[in-house]
N, C-alpha and C. Protein backbone atom coordinates (compact mmCIF):
# COMPACT_ATOMS: atom_id res chain seq x y z
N UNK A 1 -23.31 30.73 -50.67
CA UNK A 1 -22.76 31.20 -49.42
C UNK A 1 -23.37 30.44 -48.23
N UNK A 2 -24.79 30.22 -48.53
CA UNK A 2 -25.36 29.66 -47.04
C UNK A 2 -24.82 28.01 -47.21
N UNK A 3 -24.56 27.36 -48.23
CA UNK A 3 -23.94 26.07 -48.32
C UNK A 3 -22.63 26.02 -47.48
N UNK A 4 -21.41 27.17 -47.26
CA UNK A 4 -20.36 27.19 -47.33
C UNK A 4 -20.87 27.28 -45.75
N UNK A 5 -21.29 28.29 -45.06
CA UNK A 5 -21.88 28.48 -43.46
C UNK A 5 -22.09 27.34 -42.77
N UNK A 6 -22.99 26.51 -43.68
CA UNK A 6 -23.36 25.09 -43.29
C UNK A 6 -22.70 24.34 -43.02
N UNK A 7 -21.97 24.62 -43.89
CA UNK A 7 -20.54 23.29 -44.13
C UNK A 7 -19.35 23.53 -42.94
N UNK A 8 -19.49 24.53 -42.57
CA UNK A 8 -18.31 25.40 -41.68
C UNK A 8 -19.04 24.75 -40.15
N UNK A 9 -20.30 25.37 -40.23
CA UNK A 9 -21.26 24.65 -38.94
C UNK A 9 -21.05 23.69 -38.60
N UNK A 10 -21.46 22.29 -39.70
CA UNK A 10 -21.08 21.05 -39.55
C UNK A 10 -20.03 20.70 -39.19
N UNK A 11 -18.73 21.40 -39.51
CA UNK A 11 -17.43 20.86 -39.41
C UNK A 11 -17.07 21.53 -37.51
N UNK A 12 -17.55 22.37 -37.38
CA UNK A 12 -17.84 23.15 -35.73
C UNK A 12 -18.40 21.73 -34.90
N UNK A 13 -19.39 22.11 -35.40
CA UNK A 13 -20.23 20.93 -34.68
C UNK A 13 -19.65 19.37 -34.32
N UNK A 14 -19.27 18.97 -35.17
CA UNK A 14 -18.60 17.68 -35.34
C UNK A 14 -17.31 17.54 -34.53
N UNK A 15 -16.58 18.48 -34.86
CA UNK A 15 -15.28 19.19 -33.87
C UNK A 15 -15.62 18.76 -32.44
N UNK A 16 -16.74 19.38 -32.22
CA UNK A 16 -17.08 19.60 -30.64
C UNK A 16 -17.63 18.42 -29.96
N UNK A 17 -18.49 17.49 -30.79
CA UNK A 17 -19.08 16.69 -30.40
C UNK A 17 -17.92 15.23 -30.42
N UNK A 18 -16.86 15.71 -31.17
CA UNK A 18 -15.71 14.87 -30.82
C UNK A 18 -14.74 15.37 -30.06
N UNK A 19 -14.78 15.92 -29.97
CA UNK A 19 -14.10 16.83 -28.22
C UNK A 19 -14.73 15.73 -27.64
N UNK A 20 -15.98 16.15 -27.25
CA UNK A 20 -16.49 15.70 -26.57
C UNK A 20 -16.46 14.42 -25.80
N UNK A 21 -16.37 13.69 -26.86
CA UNK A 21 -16.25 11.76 -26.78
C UNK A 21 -15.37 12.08 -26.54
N UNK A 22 -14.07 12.76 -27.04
CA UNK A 22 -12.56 11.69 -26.67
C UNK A 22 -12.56 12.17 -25.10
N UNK A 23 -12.96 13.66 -24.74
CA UNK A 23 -12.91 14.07 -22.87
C UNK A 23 -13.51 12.95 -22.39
N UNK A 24 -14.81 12.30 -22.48
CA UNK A 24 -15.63 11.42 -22.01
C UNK A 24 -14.79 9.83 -21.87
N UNK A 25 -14.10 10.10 -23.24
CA UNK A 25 -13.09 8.22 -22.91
C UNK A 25 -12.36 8.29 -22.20
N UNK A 26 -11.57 9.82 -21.78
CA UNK A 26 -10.17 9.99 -21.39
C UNK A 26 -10.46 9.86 -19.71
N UNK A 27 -11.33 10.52 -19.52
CA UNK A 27 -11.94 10.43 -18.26
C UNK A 27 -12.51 9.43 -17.91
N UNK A 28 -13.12 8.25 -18.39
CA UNK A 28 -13.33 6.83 -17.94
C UNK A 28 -11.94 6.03 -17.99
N UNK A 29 -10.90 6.45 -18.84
CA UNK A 29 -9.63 5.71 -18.40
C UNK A 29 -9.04 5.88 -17.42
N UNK A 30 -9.05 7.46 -17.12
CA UNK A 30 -8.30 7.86 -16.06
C UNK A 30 -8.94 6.86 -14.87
N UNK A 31 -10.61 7.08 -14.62
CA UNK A 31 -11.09 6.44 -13.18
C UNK A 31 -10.56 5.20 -13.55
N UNK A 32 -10.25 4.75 -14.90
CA UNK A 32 -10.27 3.25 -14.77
C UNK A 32 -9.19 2.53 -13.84
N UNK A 33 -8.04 3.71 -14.17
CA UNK A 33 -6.73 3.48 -13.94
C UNK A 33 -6.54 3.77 -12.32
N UNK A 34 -7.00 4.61 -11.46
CA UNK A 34 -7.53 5.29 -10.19
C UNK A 34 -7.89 4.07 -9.69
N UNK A 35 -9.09 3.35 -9.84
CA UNK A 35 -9.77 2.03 -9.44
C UNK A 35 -8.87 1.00 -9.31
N UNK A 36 -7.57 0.79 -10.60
CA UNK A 36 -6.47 -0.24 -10.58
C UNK A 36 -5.57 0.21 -9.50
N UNK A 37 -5.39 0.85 -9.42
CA UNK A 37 -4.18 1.72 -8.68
C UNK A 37 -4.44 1.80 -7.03
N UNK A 38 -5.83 1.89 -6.69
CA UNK A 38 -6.22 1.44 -5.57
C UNK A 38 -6.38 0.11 -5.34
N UNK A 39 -6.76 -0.63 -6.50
CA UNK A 39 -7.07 -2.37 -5.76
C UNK A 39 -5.59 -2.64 -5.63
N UNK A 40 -4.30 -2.14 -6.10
CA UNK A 40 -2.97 -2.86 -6.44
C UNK A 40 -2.41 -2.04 -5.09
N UNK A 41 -2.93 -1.16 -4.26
CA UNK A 41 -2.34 -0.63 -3.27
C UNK A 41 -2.82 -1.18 -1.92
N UNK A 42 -3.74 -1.76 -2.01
CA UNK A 42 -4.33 -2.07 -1.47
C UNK A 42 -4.00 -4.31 -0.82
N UNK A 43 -4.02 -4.65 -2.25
CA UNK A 43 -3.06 -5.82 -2.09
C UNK A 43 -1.92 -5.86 -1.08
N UNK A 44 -0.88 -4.45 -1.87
CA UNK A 44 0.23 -4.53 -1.33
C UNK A 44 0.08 -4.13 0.00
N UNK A 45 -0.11 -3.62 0.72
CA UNK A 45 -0.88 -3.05 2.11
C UNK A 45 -1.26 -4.53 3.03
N UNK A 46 -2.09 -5.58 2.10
CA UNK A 46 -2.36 -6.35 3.02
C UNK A 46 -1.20 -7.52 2.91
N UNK A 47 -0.44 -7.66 2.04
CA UNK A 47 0.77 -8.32 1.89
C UNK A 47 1.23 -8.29 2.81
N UNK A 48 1.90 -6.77 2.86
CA UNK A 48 2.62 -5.95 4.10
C UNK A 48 2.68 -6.61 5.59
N UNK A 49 1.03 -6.11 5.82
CA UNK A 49 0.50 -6.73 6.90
C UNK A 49 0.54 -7.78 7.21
N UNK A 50 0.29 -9.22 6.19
CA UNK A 50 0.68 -10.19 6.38
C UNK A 50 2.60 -10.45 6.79
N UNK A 51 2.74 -9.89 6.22
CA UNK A 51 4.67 -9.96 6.67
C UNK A 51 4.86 -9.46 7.87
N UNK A 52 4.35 -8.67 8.08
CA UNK A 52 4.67 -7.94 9.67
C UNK A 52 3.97 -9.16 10.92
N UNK A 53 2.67 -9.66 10.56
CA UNK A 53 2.38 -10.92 11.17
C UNK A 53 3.41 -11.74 11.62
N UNK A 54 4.22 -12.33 9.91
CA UNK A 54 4.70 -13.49 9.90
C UNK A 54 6.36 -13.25 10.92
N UNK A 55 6.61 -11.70 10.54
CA UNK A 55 7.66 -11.46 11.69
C UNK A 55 7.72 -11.71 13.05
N UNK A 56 6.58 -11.02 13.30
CA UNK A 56 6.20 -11.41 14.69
C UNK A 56 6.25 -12.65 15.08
N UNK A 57 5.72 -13.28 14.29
CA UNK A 57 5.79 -14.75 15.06
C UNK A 57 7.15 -15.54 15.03
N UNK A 58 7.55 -15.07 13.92
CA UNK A 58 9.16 -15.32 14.08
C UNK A 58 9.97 -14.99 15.23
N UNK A 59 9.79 -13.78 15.57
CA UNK A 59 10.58 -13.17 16.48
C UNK A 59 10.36 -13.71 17.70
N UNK A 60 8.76 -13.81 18.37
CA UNK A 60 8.34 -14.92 19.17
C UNK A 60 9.06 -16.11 19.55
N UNK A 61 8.50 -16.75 18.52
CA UNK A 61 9.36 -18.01 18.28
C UNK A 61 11.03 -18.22 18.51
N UNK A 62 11.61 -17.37 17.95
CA UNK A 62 13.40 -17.34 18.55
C UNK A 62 13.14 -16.77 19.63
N UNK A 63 12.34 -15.69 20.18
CA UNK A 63 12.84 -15.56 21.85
C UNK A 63 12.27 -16.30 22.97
N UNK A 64 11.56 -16.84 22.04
CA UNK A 64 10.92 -18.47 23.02
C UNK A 64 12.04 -19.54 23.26
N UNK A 65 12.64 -20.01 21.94
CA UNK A 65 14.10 -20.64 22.54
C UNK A 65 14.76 -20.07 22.66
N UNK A 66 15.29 -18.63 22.71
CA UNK A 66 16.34 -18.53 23.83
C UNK A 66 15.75 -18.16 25.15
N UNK A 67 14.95 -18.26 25.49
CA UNK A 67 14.82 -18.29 26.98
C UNK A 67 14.60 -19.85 27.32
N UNK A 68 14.00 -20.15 26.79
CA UNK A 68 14.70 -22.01 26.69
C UNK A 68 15.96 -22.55 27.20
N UNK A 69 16.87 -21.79 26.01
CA UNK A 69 17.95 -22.13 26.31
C UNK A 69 18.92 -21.62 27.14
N UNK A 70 18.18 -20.62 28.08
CA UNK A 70 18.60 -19.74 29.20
C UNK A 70 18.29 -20.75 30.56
N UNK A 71 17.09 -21.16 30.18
CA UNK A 71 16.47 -21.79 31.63
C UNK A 71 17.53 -23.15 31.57
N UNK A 72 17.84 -23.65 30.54
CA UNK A 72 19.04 -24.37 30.68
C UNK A 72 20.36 -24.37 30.61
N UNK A 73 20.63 -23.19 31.39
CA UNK A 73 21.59 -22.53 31.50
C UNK A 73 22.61 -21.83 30.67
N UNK A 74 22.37 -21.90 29.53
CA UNK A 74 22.84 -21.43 28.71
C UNK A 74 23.24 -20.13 28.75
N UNK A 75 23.96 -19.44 29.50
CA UNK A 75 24.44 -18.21 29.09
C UNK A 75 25.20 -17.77 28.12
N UNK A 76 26.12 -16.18 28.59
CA UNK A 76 26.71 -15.98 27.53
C UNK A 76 26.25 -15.28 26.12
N UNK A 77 26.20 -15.96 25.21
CA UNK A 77 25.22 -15.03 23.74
C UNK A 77 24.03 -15.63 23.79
N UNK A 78 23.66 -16.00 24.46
CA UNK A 78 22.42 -16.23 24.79
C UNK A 78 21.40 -15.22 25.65
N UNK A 79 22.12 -14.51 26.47
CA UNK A 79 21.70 -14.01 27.12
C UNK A 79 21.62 -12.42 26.74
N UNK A 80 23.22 -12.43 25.91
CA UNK A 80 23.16 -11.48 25.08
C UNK A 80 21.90 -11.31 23.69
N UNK A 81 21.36 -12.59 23.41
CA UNK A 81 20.62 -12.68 22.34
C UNK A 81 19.54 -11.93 22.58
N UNK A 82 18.95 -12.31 23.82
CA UNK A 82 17.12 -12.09 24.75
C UNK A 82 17.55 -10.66 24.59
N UNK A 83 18.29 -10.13 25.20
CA UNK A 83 18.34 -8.55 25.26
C UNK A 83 18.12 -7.86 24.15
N UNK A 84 19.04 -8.47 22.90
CA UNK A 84 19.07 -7.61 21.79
C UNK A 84 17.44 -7.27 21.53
N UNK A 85 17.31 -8.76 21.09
CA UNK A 85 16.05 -9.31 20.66
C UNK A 85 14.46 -8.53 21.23
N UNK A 86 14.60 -8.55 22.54
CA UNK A 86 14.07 -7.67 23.25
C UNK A 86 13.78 -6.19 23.29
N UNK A 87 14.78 -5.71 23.70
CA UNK A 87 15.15 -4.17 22.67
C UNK A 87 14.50 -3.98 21.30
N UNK A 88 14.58 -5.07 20.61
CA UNK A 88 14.64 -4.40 18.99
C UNK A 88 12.55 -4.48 19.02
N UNK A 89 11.97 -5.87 19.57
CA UNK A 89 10.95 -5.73 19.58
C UNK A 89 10.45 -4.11 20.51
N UNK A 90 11.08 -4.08 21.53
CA UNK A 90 10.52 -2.99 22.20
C UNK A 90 10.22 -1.65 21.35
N UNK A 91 11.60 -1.45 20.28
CA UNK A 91 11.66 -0.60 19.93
C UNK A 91 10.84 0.17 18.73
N UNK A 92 10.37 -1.51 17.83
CA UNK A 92 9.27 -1.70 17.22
C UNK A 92 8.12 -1.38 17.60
N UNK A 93 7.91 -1.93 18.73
CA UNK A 93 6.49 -1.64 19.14
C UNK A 93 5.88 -0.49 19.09
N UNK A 94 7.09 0.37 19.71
CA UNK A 94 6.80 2.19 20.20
C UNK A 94 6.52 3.38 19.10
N UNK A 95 7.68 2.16 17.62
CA UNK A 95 7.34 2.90 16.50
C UNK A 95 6.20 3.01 15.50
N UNK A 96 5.43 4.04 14.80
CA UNK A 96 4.65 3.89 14.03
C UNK A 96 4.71 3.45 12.85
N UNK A 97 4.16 2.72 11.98
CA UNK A 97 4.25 2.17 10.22
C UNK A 97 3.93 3.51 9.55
N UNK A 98 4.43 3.16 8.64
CA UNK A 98 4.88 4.18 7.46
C UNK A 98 3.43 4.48 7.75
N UNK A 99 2.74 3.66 6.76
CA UNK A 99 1.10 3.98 6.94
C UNK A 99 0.14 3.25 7.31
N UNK A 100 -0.99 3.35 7.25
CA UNK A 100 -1.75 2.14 8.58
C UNK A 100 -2.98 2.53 7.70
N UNK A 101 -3.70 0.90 7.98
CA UNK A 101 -5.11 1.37 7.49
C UNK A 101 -6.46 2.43 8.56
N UNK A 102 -4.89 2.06 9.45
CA UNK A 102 -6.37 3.17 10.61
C UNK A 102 -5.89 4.51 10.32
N UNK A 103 -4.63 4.89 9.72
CA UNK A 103 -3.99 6.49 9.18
C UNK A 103 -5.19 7.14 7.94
N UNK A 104 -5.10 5.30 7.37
CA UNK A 104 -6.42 5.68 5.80
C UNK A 104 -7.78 6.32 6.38
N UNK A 105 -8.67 5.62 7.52
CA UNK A 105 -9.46 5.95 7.54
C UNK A 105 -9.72 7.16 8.19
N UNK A 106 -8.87 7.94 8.86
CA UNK A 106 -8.53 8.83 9.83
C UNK A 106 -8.67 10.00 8.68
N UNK A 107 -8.08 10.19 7.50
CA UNK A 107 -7.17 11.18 6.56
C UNK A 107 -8.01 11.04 5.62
């Protein structure tokens, strides 16, 4: 009988102590995956940022020649252009980004 107790013990024991490990792996995958999931959000974020740069300077840049091509008289959709163009930056400006790294550090 005390063989059979033992044996029941051991098989308890063993149970638990493999509980144990697999909670312990499951939970270093999870952070593992947490850690990926932030460096890959984080990329994309500064991507982002880089694109919103590269807009800007775009947008710059075309309303630099059309006022160029205003000062040389160019009217017409030209003049119509500056306005749009104008407007749409204005309207940008006033608006907020989805999310911001100054929203991250804020929250």
């Amino acid at each position: 009988m005390d063989g059979i107790i033992s044996t029941i013990l051991t098989v308890i024991a063993s149970a638990f102590v493999g509980g144990a490990i697999t909670y312990v792996v499951g939970v270093a995958k999870v952070k593992y995956r947490v850690v990926d999931l932030e460096k890959w959000r984080c990329y994309i974020q500064e991507d982002n940022d880089n694109g919103i740069e590269e807009r800007g300077l775009l947008l710059s840049g075309l309303l630099a020649c059309l006022k160029g091509l205003q000062e040389l008289e160019c009217d017409g959709p030209v003049s119509h252009g500056i306005e749009v163009l104008e407007t749409y930056i204005n309207d940008k400006a006033h608006k907020p980004r989805s999310f911001t790294k100054e929203q991250q550090k804020a929250g």
